[in-house]
Protein backbone atom coordinates (compact mmCIF):
# COMPACT_ATOMS: atom_id res chain seq x y z
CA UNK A 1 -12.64 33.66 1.62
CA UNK A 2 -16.02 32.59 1.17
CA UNK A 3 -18.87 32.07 3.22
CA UNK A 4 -19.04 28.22 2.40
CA UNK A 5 -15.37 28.05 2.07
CA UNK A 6 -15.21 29.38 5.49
CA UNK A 7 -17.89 26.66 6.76
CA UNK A 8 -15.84 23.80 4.90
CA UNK A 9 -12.71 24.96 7.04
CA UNK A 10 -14.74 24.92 10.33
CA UNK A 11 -16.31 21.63 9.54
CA UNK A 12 -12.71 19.84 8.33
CA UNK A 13 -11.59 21.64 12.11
CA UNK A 14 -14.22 19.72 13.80
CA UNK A 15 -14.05 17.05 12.31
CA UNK A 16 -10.41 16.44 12.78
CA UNK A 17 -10.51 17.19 16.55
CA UNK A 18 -13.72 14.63 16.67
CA UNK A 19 -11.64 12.03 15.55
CA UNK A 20 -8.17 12.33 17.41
CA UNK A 21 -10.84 12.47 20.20
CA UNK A 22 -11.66 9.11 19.08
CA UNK A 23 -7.96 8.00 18.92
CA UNK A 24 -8.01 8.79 15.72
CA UNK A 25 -4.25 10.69 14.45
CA UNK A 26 -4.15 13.48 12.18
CA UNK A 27 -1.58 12.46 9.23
CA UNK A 28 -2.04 14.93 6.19
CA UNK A 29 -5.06 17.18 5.74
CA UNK A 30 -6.70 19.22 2.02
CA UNK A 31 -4.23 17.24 -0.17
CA UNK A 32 -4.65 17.91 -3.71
CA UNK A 33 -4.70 15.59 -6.67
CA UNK A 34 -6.00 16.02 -10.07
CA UNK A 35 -9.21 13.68 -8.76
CA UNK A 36 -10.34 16.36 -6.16
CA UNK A 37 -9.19 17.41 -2.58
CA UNK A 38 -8.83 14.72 0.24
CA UNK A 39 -9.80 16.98 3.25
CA UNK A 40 -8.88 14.63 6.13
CA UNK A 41 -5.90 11.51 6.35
CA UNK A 42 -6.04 9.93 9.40
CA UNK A 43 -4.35 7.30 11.14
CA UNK A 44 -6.22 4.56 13.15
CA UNK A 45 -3.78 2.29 14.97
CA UNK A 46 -1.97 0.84 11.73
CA UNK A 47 -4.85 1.73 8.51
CA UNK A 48 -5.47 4.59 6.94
CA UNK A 49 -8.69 6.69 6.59
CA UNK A 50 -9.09 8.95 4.25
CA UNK A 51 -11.96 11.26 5.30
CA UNK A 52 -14.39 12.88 3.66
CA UNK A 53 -16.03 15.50 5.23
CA UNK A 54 -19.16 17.30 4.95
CA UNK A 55 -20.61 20.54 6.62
CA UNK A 56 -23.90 22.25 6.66
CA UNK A 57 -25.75 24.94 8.66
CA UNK A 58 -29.25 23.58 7.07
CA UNK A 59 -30.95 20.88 5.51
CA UNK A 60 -32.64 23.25 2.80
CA UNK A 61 -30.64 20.56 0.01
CA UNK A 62 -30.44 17.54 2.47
CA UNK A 63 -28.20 16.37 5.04
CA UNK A 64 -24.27 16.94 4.59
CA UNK A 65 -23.81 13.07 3.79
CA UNK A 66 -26.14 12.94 1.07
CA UNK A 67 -24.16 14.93 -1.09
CA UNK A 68 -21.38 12.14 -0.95
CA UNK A 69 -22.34 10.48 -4.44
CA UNK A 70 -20.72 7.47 -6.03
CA UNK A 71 -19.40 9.38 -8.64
CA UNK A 72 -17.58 11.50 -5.67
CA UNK A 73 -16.74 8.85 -3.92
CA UNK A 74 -15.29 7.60 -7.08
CA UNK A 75 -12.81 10.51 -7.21
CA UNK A 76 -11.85 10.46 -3.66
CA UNK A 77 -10.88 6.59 -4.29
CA UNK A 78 -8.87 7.95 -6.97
CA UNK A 79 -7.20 10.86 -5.12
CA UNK A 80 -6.33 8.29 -2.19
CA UNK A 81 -4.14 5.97 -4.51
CA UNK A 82 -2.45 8.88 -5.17
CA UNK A 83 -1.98 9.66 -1.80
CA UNK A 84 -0.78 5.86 -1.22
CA UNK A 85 1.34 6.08 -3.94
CA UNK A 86 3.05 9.25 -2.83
CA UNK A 87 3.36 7.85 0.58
CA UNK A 88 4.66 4.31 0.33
CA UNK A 89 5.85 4.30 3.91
CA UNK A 90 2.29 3.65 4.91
CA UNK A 91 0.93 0.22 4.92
CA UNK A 92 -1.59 -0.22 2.07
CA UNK A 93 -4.71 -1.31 4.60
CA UNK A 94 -6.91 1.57 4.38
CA UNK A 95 -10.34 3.16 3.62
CA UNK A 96 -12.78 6.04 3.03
CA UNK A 97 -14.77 7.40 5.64
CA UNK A 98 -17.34 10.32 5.61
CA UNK A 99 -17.68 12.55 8.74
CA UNK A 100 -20.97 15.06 8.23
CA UNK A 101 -21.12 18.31 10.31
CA UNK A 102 -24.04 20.38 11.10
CA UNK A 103 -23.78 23.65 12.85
CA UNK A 104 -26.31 25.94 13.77
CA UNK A 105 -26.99 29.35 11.70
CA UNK A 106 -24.25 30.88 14.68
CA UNK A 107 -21.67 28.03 13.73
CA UNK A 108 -22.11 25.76 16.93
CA UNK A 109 -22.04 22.14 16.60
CA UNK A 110 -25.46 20.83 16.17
CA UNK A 111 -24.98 17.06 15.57
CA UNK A 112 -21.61 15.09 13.97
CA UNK A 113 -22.17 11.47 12.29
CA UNK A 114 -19.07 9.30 11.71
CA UNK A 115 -19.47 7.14 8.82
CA UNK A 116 -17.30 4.22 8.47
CA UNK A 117 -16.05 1.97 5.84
CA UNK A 118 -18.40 3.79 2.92
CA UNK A 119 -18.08 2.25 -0.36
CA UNK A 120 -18.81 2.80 -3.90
């Protein structure tokens, strides 16, 4: 596995636990459609979030959340009515959230920001 493969995993770890801490429940997790990889479907109360998340260990190429473009966020919206559609025992009230994680060069958490509700 690769170094930034290994990061991603960490990151999507963290990030999952941040959010049950939250109250947030963990429903599905790196589902693959032919739009790209959702790498977080959680459950708060009754709506879905699908969540994107982000992970770096420096900001050499700019904070984790910047790399969330509207042409990604394009494909995730994509990938998640696929997810919808394969799982039509979930009410239809959802949306895309980004969750950016960066760790120190040892892989400790440095700082976590939960974006909500982000939109093309």
């Amino acid at each position: 596995m690769t170094y930034q493969k290994r990061i991603g995993n960490l990151g999507e770890t963290i990030a999952a636990e941040f959010l049950e801490n939250k109250g947030y429940q963990l429903i599905d997790h790196n589902y693959h459609t032919r739009y790209g990889e959702l790498d977080l479907v959680m459950l708060e109360l009754d709506r879905v979030v699908f969540v994107e998340v982000k992970t770096r260990t420096s900001d050499t190429f700019g904070t984790p959340e910047d790399s969330v473009t509207p042409e990604k966020l394009e494909r995730l919206q994509s990938a998640a009515l696929l997810w919808l559609q394969a799982h039509p025992e979930v009410d239809d009230d959802w949306r895309m959230d980004v969750v950016s994680v960066n760790l120190t060069h040892d892989q400790r958490v440095k700082n976590i920001e939960h974006f909500i509700n982000v939109e093309l």
